[in-house]
PDB file of N, CA and C in Angstrom:
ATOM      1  N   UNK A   1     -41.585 -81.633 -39.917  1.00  0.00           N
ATOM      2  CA  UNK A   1     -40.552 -82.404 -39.271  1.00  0.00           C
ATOM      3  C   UNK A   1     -39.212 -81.669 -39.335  1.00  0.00           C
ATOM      4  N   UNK A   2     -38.819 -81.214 -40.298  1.00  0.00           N
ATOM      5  CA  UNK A   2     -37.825 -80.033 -40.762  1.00  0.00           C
ATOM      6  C   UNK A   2     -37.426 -79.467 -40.056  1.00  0.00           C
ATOM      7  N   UNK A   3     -38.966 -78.224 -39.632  1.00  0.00           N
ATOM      8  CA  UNK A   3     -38.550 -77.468 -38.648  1.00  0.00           C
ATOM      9  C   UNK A   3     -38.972 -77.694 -37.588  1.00  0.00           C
ATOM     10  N   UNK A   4     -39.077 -78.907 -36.895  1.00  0.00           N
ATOM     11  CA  UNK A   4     -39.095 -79.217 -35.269  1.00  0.00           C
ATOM     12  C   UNK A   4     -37.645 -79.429 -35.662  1.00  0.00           C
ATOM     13  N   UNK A   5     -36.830 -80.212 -36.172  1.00  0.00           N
ATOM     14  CA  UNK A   5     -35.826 -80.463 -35.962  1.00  0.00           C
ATOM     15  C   UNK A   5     -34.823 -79.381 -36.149  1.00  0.00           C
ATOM     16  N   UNK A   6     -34.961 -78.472 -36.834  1.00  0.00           N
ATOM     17  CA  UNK A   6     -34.319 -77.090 -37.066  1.00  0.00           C
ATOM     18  C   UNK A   6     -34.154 -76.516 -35.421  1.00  0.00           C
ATOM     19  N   UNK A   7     -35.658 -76.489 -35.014  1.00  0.00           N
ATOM     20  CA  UNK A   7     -36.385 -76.033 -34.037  1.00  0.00           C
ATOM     21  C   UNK A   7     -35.258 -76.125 -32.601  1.00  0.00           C
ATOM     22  N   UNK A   8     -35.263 -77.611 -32.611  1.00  0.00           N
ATOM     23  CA  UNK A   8     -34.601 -78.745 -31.560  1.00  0.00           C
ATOM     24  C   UNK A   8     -32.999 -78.167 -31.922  1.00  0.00           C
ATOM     25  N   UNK A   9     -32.396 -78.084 -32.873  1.00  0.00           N
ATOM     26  CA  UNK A   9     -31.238 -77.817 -32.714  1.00  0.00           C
ATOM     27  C   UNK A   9     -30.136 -76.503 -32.976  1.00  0.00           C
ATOM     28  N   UNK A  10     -31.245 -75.568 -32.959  1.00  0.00           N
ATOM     29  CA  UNK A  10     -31.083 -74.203 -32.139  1.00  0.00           C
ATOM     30  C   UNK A  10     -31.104 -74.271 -31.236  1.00  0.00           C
ATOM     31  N   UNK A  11     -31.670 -75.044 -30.577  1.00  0.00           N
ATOM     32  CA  UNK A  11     -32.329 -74.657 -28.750  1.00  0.00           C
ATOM     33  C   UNK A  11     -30.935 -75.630 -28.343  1.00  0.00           C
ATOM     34  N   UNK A  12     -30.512 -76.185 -28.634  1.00  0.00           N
ATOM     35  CA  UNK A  12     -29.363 -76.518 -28.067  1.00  0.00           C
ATOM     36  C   UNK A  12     -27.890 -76.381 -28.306  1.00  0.00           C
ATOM     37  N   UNK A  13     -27.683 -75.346 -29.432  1.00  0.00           N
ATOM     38  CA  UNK A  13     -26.987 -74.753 -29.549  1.00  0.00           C
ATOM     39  C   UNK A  13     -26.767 -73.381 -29.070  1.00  0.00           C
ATOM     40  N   UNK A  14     -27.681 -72.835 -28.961  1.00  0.00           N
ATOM     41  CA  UNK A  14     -28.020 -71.831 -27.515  1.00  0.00           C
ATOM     42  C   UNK A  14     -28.090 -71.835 -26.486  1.00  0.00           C
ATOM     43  N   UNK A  15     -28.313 -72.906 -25.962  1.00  0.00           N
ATOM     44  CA  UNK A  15     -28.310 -73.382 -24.337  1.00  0.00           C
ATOM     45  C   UNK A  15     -26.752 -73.788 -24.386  1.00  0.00           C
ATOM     46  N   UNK A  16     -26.283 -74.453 -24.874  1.00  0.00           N
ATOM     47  CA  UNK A  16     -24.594 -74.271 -24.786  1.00  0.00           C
ATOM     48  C   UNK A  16     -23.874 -73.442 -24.532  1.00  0.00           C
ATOM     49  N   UNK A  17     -23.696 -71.848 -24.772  1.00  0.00           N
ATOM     50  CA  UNK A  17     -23.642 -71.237 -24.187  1.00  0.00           C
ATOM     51  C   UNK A  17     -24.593 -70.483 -23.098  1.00  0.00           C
ATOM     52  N   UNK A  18     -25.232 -71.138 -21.958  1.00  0.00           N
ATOM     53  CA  UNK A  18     -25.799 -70.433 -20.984  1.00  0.00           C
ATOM     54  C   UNK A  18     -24.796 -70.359 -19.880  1.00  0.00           C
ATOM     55  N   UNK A  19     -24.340 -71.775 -19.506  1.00  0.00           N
ATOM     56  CA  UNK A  19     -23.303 -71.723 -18.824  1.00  0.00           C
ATOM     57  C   UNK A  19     -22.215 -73.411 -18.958  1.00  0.00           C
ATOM     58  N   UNK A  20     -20.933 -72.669 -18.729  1.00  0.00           N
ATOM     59  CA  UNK A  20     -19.772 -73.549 -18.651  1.00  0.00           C
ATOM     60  C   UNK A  20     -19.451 -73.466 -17.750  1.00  0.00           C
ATOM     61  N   UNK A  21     -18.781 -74.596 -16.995  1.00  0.00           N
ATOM     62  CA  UNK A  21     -18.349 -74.506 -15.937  1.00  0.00           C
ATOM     63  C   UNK A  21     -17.015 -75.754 -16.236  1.00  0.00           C
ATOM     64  N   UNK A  22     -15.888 -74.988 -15.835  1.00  0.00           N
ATOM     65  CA  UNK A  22     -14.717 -76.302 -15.984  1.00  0.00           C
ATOM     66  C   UNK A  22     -14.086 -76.178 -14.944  1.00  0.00           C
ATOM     67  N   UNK A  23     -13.822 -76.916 -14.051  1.00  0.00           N
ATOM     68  CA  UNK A  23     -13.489 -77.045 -12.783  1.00  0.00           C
ATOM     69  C   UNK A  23     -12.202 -78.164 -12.750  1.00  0.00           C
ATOM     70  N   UNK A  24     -10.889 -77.581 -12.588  1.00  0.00           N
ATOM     71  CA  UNK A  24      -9.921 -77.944 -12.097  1.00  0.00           C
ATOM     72  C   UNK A  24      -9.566 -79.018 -10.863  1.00  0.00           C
ATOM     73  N   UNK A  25      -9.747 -80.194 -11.046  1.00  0.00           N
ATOM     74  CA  UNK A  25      -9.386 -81.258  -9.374  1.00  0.00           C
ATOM     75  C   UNK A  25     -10.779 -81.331  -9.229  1.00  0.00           C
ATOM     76  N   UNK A  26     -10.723 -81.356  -7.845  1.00  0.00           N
ATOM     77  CA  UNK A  26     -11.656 -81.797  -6.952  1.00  0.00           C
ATOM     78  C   UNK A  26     -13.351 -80.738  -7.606  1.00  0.00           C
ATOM     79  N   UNK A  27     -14.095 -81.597  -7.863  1.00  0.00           N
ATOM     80  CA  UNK A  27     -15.468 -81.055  -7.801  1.00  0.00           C
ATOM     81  C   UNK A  27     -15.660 -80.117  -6.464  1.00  0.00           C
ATOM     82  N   UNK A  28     -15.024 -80.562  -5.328  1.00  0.00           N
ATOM     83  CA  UNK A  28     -15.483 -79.685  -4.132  1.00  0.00           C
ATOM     84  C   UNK A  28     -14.833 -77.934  -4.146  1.00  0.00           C
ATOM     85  N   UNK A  29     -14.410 -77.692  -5.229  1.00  0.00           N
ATOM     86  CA  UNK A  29     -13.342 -76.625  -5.246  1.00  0.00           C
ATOM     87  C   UNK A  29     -14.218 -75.443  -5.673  1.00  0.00           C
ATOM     88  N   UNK A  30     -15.414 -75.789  -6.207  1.00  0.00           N
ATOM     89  CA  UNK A  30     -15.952 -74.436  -7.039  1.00  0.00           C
ATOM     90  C   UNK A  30     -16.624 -73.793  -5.843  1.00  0.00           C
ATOM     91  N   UNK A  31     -15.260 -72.156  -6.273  1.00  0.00           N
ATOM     92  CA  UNK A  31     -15.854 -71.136  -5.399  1.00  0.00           C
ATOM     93  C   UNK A  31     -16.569 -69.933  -5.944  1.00  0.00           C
ATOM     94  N   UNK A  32     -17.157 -70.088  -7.022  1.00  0.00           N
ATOM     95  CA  UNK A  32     -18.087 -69.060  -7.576  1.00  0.00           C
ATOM     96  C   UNK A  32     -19.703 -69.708  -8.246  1.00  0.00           C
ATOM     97  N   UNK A  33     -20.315 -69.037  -7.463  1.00  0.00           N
ATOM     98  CA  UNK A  33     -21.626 -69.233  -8.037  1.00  0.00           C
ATOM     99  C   UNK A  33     -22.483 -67.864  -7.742  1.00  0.00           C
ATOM    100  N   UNK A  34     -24.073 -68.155  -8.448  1.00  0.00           N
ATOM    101  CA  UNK A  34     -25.032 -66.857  -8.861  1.00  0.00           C
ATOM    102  C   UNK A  34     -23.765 -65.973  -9.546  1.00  0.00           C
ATOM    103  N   UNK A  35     -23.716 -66.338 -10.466  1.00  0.00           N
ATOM    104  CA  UNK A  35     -23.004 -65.459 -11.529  1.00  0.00           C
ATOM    105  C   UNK A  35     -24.707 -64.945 -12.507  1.00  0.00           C
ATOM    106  N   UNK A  36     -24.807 -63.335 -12.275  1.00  0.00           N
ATOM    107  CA  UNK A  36     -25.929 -63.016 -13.064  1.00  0.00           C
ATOM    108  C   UNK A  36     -25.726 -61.587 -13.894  1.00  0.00           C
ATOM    109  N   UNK A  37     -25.952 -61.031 -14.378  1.00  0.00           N
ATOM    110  CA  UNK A  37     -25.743 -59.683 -15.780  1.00  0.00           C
ATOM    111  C   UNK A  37     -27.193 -59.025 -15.168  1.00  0.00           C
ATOM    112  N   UNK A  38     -27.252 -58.036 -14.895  1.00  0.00           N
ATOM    113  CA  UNK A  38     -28.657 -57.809 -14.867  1.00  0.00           C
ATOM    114  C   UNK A  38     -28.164 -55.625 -14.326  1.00  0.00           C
ATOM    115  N   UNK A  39     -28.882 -54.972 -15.887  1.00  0.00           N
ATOM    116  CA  UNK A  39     -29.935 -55.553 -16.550  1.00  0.00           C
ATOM    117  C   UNK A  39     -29.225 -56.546 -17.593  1.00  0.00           C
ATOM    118  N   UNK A  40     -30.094 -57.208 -18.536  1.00  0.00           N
ATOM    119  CA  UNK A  40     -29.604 -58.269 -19.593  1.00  0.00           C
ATOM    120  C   UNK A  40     -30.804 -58.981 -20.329  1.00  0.00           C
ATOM    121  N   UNK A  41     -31.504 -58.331 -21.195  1.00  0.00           N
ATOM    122  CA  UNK A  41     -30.077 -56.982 -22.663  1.00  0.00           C
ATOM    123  C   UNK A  41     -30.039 -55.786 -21.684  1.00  0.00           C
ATOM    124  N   UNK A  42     -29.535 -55.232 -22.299  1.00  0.00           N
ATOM    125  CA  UNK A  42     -28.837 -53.698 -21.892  1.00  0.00           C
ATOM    126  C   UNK A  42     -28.411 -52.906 -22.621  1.00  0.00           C
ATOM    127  N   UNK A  43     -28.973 -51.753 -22.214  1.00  0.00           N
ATOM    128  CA  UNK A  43     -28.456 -50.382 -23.553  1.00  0.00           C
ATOM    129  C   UNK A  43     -27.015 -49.931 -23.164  1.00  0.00           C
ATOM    130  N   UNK A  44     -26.868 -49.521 -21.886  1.00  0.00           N
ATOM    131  CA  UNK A  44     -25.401 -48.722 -22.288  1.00  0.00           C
ATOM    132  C   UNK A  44     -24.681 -49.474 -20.856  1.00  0.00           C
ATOM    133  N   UNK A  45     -25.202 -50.221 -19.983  1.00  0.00           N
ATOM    134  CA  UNK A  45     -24.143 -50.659 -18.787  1.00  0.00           C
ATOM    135  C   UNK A  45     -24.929 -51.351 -18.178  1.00  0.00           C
ATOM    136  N   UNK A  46     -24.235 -52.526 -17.576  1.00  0.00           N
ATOM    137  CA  UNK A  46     -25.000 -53.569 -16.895  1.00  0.00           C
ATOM    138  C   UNK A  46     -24.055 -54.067 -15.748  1.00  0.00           C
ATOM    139  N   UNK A  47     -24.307 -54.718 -14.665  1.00  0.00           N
ATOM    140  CA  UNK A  47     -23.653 -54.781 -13.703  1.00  0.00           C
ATOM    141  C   UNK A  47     -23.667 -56.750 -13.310  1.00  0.00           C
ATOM    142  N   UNK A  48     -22.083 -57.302 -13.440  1.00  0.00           N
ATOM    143  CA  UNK A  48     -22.336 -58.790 -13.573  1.00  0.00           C
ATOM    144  C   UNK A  48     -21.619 -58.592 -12.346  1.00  0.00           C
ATOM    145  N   UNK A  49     -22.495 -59.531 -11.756  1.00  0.00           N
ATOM    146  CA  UNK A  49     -22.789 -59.941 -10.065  1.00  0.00           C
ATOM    147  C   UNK A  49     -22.508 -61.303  -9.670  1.00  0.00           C
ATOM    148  N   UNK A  50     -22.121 -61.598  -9.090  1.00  0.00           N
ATOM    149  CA  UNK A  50     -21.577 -63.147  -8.165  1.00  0.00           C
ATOM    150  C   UNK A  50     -21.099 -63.418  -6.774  1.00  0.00           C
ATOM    151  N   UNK A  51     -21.797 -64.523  -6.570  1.00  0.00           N
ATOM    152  CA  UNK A  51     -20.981 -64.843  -4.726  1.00  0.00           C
ATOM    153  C   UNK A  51     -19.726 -65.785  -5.201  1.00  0.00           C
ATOM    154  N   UNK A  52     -18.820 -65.312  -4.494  1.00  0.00           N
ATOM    155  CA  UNK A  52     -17.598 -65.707  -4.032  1.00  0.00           C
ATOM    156  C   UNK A  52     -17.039 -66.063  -2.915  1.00  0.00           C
ATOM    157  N   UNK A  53     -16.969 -67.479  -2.414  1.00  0.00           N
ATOM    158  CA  UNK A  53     -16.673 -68.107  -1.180  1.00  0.00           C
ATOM    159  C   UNK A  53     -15.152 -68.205  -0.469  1.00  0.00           C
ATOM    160  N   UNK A  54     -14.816 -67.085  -1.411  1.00  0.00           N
ATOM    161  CA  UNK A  54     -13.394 -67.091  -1.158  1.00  0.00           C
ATOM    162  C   UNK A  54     -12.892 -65.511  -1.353  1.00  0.00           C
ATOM    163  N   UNK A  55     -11.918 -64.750  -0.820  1.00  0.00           N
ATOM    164  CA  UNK A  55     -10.879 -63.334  -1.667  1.00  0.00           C
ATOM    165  C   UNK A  55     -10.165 -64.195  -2.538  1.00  0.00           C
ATOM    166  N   UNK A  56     -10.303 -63.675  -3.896  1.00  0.00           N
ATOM    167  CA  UNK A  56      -9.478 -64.055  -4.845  1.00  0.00           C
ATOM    168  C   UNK A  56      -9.249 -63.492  -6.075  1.00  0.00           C
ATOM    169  N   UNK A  57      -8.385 -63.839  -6.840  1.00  0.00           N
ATOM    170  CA  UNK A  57      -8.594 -62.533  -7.933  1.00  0.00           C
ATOM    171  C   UNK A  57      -9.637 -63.178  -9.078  1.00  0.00           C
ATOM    172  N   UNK A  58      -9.905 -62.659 -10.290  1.00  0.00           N
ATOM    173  CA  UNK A  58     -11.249 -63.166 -10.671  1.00  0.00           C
ATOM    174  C   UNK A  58     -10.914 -62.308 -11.901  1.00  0.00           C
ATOM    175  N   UNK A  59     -10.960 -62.763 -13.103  1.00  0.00           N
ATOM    176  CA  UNK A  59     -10.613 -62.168 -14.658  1.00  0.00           C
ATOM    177  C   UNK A  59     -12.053 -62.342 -15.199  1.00  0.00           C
ATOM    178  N   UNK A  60     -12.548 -61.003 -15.546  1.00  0.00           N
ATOM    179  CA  UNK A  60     -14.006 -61.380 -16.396  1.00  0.00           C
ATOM    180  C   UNK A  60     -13.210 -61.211 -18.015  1.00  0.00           C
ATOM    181  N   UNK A  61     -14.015 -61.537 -18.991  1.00  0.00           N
ATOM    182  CA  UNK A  61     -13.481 -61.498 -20.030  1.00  0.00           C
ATOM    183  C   UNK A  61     -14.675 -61.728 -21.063  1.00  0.00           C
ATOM    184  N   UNK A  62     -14.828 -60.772 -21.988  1.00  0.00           N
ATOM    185  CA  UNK A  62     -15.857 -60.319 -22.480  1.00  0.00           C
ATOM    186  C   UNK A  62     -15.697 -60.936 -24.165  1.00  0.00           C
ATOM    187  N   UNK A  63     -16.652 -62.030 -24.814  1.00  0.00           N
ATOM    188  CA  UNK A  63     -15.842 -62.264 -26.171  1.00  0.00           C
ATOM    189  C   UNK A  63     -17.715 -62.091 -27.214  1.00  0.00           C
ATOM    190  N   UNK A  64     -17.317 -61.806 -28.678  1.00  0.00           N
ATOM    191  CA  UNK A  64     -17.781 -62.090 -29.451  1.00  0.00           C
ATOM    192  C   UNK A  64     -18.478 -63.250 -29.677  1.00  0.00           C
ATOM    193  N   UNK A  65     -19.424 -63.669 -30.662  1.00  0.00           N
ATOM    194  CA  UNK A  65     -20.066 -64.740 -30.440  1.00  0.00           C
ATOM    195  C   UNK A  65     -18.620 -65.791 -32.039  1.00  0.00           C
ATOM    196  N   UNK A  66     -17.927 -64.982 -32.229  1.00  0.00           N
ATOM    197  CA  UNK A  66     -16.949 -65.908 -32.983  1.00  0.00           C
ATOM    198  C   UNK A  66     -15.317 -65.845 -32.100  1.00  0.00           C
ATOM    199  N   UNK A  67     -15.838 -65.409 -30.985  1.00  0.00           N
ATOM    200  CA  UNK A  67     -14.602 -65.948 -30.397  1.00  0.00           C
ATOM    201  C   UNK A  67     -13.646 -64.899 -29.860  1.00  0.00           C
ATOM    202  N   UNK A  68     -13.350 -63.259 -30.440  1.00  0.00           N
ATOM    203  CA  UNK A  68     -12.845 -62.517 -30.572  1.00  0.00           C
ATOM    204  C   UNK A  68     -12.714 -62.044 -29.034  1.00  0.00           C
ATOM    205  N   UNK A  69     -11.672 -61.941 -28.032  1.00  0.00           N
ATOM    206  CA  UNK A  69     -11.750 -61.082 -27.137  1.00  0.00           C
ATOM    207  C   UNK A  69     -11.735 -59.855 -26.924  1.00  0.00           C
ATOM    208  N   UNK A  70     -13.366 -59.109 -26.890  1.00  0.00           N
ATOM    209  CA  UNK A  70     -13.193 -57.436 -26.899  1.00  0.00           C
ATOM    210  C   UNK A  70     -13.272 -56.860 -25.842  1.00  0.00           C
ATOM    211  N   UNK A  71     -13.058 -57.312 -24.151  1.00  0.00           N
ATOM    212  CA  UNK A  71     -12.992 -56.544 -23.168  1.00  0.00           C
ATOM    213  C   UNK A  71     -12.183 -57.371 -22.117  1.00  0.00           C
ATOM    214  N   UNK A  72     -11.318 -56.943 -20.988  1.00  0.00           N
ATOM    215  CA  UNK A  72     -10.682 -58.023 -20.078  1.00  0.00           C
ATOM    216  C   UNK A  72     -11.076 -57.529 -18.753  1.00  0.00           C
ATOM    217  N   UNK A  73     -11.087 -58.029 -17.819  1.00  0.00           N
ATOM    218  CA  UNK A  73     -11.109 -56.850 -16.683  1.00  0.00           C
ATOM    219  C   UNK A  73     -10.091 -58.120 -15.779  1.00  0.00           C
ATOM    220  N   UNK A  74      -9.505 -57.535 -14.673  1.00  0.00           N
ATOM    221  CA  UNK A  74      -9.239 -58.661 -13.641  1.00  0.00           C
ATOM    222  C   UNK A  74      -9.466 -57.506 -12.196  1.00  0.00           C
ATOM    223  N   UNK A  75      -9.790 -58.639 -11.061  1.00  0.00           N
ATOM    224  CA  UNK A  75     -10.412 -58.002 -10.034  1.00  0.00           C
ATOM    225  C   UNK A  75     -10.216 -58.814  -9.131  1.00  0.00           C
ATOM    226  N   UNK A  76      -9.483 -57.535  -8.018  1.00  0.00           N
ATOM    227  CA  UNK A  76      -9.798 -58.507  -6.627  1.00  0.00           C
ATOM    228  C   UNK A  76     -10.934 -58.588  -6.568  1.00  0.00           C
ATOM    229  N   UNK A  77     -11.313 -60.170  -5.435  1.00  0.00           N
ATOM    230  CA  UNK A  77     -12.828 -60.307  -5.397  1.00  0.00           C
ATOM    231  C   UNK A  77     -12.897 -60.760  -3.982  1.00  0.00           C
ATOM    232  N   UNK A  78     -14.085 -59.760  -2.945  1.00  0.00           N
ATOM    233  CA  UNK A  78     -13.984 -60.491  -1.202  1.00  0.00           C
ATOM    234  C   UNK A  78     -15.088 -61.409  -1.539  1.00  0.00           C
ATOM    235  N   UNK A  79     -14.495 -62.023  -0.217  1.00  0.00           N
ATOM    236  CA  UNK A  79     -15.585 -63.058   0.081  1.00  0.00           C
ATOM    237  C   UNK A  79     -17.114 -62.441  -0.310  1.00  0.00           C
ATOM    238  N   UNK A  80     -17.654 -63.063  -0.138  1.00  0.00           N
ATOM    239  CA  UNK A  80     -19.375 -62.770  -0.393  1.00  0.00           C
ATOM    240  C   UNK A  80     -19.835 -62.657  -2.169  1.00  0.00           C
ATOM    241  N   UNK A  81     -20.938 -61.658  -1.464  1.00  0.00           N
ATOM    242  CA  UNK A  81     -21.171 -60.494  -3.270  1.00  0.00           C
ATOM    243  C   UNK A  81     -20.198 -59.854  -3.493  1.00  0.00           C
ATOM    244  N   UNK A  82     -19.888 -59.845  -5.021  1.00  0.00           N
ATOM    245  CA  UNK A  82     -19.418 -58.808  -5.746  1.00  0.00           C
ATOM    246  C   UNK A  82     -19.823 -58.852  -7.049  1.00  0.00           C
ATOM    247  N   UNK A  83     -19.765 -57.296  -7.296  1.00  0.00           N
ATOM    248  CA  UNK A  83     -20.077 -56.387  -8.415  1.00  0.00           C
ATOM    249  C   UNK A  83     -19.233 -55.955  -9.697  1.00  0.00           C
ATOM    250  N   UNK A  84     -19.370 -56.541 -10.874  1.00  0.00           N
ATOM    251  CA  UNK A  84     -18.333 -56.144 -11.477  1.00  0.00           C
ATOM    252  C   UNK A  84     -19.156 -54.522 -12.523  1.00  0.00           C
ATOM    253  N   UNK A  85     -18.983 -53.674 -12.736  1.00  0.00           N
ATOM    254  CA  UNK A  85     -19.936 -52.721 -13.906  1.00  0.00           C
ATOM    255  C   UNK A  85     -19.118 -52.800 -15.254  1.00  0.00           C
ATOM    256  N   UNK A  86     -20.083 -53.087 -16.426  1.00  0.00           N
ATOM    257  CA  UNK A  86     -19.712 -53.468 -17.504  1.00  0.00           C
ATOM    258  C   UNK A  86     -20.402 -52.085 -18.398  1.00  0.00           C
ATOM    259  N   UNK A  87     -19.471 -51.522 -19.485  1.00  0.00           N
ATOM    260  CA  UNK A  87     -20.145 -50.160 -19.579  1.00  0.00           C
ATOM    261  C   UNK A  87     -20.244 -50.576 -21.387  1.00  0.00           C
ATOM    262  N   UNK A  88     -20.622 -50.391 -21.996  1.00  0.00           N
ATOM    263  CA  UNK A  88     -20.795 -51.017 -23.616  1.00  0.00           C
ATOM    264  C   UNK A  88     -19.738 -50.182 -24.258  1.00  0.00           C
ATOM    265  N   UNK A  89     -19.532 -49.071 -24.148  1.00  0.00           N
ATOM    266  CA  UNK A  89     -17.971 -48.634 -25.120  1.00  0.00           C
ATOM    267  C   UNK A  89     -17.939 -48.983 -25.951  1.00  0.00           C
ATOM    268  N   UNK A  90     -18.883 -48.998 -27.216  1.00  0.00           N
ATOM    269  CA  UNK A  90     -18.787 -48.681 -28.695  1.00  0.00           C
ATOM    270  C   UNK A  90     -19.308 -50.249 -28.772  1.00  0.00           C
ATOM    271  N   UNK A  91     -19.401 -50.558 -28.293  1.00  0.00           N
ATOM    272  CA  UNK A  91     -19.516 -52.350 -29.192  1.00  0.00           C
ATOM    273  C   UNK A  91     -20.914 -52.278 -29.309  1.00  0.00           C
ATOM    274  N   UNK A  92     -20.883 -53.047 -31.128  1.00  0.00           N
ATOM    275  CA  UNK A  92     -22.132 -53.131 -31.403  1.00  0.00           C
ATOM    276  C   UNK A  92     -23.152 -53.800 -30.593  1.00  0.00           C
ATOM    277  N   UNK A  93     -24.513 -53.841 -31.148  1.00  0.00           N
ATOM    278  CA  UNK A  93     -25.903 -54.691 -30.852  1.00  0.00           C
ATOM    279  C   UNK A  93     -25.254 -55.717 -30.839  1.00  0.00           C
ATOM    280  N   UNK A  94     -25.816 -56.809 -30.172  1.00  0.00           N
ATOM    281  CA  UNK A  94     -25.704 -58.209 -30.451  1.00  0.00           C
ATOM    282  C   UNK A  94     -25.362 -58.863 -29.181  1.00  0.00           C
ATOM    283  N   UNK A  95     -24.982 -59.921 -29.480  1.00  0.00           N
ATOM    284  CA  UNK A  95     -25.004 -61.233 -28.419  1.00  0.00           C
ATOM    285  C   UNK A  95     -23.280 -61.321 -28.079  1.00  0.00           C
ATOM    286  N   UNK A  96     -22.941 -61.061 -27.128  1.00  0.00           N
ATOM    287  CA  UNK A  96     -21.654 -61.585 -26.878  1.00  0.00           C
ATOM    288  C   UNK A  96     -21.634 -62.619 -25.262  1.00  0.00           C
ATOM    289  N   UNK A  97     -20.471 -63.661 -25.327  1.00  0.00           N
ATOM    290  CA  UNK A  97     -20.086 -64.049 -23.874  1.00  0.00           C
ATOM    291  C   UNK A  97     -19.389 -63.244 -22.847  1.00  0.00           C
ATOM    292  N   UNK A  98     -19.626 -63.425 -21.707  1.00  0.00           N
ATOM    293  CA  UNK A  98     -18.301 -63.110 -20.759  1.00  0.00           C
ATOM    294  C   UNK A  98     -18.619 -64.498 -19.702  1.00  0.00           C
ATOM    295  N   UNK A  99     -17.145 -64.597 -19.636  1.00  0.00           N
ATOM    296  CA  UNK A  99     -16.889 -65.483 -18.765  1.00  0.00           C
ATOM    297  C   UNK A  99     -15.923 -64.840 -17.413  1.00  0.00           C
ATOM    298  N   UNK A 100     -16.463 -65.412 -16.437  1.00  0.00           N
ATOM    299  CA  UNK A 100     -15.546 -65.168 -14.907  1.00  0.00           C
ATOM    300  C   UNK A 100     -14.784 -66.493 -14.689  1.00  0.00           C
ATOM    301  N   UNK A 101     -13.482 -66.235 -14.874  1.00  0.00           N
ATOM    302  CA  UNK A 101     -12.876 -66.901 -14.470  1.00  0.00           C
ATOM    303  C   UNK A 101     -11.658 -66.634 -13.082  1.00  0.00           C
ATOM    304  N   UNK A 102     -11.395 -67.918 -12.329  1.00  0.00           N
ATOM    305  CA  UNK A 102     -10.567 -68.106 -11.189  1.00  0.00           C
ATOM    306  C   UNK A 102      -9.516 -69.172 -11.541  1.00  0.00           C
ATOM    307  N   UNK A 103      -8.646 -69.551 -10.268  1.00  0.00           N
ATOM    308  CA  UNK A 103      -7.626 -70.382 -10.618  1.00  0.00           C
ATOM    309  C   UNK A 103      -8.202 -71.717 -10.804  1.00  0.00           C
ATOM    310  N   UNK A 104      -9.770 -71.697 -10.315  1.00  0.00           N
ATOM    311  CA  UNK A 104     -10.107 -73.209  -9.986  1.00  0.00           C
ATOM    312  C   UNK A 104     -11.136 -73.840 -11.004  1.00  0.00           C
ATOM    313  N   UNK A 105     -11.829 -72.256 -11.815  1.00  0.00           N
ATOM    314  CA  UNK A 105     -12.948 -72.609 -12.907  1.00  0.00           C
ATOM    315  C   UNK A 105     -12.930 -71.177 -13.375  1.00  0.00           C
ATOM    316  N   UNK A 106     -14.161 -72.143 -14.663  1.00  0.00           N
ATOM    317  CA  UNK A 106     -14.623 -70.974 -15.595  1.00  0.00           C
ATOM    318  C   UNK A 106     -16.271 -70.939 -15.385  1.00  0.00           C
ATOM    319  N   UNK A 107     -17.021 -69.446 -15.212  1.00  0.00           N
ATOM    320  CA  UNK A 107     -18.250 -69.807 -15.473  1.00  0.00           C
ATOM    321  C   UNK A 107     -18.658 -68.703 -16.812  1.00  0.00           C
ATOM    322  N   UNK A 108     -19.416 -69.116 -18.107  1.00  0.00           N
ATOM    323  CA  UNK A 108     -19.604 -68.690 -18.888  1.00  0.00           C
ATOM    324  C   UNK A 108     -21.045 -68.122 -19.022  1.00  0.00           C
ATOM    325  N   UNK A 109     -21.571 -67.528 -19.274  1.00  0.00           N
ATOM    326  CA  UNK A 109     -22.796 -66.718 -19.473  1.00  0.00           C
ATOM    327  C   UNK A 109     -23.310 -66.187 -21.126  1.00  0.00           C
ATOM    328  N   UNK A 110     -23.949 -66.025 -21.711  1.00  0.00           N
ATOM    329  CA  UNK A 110     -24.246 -64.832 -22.527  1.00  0.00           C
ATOM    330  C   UNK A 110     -24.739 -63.447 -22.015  1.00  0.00           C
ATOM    331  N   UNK A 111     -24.505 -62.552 -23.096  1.00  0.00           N
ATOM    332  CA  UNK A 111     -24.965 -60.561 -22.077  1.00  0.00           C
ATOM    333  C   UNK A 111     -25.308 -60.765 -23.744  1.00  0.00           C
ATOM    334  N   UNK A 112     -26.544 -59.824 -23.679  1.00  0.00           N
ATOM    335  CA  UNK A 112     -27.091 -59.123 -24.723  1.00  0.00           C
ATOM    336  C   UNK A 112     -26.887 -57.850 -24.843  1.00  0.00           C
ATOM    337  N   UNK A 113     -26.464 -56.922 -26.071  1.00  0.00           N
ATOM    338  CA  UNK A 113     -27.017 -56.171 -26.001  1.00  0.00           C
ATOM    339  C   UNK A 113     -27.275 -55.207 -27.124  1.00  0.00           C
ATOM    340  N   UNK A 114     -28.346 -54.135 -26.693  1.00  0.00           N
ATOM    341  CA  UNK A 114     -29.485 -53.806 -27.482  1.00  0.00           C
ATOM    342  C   UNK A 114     -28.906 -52.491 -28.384  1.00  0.00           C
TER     343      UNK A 114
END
C-alpha cells in the first residue's frame, strides 16, 4: 500500500511539470501551441519547436529542477513553425525546465539531458 501510494505520488509530481500554461485575459488569446524538444533526452543539442499564430517576440528560458535560471534566449517568432536550437554548454546530466514564454502565456515543458 506504501508503495502504490509512493508510486501515485511521484507520478503526479512529475506530470506537474509536463506542461503549464498561464494565460493572461481571455482564454481565446493563446497563441502558442505544439511546443516540443526533440531530440529529448539529448546529448549535446536539441531543437525546441512550436507553432505560433502570431509574429511575436517569445523568451525561452531554461531553469534547473530547483528553480535556478541557467539559460535565456529571446526571439523574434513568425507566424507558423519555429525553431529555437538549444546547445547543452557545460550543463550537467539531468532534468531541467524550459519554458516559452509571450505577452499572453507561459508554456512549460521538461528537456532531459543525458
Amino acid at each position: 500500500m506504501k508503495k502504490l501510494l509512493l508510486i501515485a505520488l511521484l507520478f503526479i509530481y512529475a506530470s506537474s511539470f509536463a506542461q503549464q500554461t498561464k494565460i493572461v485575459g481571455d482564454a481565446n488569446q493563446k497563441t502558442i501551441s505544439k511546443v516540443i524538444a526533440n531530440p529529448n533526452p539529448f546529448t549535446n543539442s536539441t531543437d525546441i519547436s512550436f507553432y505560433n499564430k502570431k509574429s511575436q517576440k517569445v523568451i525561452l528560458t531554461i531553469k534547473n529542477l530547483l528553480g535556478k535560471t541557467v539559460s535565456t534566449f529571446t526571439v523574434n517568432s513568425k507566424k507558423g513553425n519555429n525553431s529555437i536550437p538549444f546547445y547543452r554548454d557545460g550543463l550537467n546530466s539531468g532534468i531541467y525546465i524550459y519554458s516559452i514564454q509571450t505577452d499572453e502565456e507561459i508554456i512549460s515543458k521538461r528537456l532531459i539531458i543525458r
